[in-house]
C-alpha atoms as a PDB file:
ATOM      1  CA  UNK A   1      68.086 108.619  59.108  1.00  0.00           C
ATOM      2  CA  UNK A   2      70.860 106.002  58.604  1.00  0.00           C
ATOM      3  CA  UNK A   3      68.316 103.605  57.114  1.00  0.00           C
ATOM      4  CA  UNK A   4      67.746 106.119  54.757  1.00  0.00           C
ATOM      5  CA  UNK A   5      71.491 106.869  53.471  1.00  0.00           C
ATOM      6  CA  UNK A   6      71.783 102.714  53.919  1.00  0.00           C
ATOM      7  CA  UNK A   7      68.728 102.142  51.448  1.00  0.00           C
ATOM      8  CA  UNK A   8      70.427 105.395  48.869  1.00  0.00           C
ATOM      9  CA  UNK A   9      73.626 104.241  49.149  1.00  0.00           C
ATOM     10  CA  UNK A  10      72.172 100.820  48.031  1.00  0.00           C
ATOM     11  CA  UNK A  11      70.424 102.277  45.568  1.00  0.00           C
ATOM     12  CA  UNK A  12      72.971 104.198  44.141  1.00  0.00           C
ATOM     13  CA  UNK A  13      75.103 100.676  44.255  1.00  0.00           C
ATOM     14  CA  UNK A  14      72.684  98.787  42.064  1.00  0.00           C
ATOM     15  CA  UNK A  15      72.335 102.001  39.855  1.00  0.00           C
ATOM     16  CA  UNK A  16      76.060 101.666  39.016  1.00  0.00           C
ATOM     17  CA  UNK A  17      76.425  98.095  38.651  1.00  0.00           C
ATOM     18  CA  UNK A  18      73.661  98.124  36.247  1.00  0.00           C
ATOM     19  CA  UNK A  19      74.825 100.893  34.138  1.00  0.00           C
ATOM     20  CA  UNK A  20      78.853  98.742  34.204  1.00  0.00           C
ATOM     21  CA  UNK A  21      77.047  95.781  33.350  1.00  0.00           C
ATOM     22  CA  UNK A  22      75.692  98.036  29.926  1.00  0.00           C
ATOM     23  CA  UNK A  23      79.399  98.513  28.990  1.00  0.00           C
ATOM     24  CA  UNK A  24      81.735  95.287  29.984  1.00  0.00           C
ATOM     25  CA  UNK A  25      85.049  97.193  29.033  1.00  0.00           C
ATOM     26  CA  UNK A  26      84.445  99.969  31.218  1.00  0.00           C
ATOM     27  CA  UNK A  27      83.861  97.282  33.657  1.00  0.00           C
ATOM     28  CA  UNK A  28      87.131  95.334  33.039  1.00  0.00           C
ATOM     29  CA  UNK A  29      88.930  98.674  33.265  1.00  0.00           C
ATOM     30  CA  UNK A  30      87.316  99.822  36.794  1.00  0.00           C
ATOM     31  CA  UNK A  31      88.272  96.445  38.354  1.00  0.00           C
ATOM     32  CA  UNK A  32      91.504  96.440  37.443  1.00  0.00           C
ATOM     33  CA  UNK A  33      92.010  99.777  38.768  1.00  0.00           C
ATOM     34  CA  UNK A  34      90.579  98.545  42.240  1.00  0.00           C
ATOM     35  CA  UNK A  35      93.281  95.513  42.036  1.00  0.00           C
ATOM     36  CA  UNK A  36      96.150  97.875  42.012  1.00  0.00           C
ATOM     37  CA  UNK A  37      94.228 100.031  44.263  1.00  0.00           C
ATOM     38  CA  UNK A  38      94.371  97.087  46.280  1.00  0.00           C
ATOM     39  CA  UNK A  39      97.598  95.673  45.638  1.00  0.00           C
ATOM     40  CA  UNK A  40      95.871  92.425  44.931  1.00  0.00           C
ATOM     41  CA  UNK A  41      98.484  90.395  43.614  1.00  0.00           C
ATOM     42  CA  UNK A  42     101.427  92.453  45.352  1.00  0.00           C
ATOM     43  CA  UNK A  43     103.272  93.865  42.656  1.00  0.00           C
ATOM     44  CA  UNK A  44     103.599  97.270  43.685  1.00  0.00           C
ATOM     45  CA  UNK A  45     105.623  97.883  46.866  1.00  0.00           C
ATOM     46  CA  UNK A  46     106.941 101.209  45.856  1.00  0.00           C
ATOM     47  CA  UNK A  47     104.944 104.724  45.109  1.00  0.00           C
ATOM     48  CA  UNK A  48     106.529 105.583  42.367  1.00  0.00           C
ATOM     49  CA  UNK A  49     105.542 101.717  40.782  1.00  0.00           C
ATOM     50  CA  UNK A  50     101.981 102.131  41.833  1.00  0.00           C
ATOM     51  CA  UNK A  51     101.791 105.656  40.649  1.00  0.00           C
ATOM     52  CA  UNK A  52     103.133 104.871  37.088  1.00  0.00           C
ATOM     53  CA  UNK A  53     100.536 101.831  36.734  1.00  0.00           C
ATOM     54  CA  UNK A  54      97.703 103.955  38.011  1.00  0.00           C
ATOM     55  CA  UNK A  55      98.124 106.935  35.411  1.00  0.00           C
ATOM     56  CA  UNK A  56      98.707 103.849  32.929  1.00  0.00           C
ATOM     57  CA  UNK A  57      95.368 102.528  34.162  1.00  0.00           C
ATOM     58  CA  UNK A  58      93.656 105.800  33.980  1.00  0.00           C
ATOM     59  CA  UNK A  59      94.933 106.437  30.326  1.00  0.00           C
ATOM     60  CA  UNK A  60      93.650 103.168  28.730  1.00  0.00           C
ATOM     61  CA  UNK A  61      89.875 104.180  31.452  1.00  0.00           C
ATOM     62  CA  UNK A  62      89.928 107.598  29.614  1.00  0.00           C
ATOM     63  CA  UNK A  63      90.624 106.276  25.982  1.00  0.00           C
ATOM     64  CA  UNK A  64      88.351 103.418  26.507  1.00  0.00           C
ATOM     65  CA  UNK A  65      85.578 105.810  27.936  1.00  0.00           C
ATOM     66  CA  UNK A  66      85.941 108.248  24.864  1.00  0.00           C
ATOM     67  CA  UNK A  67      85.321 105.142  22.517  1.00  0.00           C
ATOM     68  CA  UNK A  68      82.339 104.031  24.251  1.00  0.00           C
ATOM     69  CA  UNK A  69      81.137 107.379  24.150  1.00  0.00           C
ATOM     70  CA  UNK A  70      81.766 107.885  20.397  1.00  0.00           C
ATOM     71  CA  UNK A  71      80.018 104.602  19.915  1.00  0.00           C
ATOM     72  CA  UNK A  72      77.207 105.249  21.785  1.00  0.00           C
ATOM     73  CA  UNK A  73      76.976 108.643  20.312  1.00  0.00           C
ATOM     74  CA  UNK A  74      77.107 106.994  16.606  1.00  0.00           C
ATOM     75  CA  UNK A  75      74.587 105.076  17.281  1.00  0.00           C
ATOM     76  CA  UNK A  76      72.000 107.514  18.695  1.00  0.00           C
ATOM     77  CA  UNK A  77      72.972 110.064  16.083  1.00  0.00           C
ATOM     78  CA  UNK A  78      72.183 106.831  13.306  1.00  0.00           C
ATOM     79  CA  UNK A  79      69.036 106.119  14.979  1.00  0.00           C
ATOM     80  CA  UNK A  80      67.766 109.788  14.840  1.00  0.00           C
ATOM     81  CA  UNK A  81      68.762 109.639  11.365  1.00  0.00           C
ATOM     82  CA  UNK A  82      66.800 106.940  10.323  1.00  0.00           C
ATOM     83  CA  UNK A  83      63.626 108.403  12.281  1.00  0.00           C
ATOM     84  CA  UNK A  84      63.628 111.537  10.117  1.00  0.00           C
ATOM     85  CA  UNK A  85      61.312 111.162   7.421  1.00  0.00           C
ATOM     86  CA  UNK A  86      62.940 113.694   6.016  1.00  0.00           C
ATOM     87  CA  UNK A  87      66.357 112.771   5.825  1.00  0.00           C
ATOM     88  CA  UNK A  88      65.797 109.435   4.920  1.00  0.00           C
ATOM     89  CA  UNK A  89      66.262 107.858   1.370  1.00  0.00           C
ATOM     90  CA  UNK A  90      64.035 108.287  -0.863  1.00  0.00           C
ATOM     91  CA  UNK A  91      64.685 105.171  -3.385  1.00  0.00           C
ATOM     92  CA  UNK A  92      66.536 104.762  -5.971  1.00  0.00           C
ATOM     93  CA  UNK A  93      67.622 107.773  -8.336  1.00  0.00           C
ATOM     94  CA  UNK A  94      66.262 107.303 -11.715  1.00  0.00           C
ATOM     95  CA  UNK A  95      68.971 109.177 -13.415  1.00  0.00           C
ATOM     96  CA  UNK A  96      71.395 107.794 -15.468  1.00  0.00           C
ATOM     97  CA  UNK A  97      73.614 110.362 -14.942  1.00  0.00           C
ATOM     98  CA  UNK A  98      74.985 113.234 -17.509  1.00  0.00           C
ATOM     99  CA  UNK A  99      74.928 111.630 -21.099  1.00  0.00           C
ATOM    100  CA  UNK A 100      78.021 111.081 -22.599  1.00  0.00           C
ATOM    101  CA  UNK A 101      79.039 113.552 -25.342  1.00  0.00           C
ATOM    102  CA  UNK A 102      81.059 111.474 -27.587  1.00  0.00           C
ATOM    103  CA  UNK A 103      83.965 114.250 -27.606  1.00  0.00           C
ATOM    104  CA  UNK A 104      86.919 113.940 -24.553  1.00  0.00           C
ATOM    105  CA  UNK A 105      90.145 116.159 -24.341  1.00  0.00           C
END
């Protein structure tokens, strides 16, 4: 049984590094949460220190999420788009437009 969580688990590892590696600033934003997590360069020595970097942290994670997300949504939305015979351009209009009467108020 513990071969099997060990071999999930490593699965599961992989699974997430691969899906980081498909957005860098996620990334970027996830390890430096673990370096305050893990007071890597001992700045924080006080809860309240930690605390206010961590919600700082999570703020620019959540904004930075939401704009990958948008992005990612953009671009699947402009893919469908251009998929749809039916929404797609049709060439160039042939109309010049209404013709100009002459007469202007």
């Amino acid at each position: 049984m513990q071969s099997t969580d060990h071999s999930l688990n490593s699965s599961r590892s992989r699974n997430l590094l691969a899906r980081l590696e498909r957005h860098p600033e996620l990334q970027a934003r996830i390890e430096s949460l673990l370096q305050l997590v893990e007071n890597a360069d001992g700045s924080c020595n006080k809860a309240d220190e930690a605390e206010q970097r961590l919600a700082s942290e999570l703020r620019q994670l959540g904004q930075q999420s939401l704009q990958c997300w948008a992005q990612d949504r953009h671009a699947r939305i402009a893919k469908e788009f251009d998929s749809r015979s039916d929404l797609a351009p049709k060439g160039k209009k042939s109309s010049g437009g209404t013709p100009d009467t002459g007469s202007s108020r």
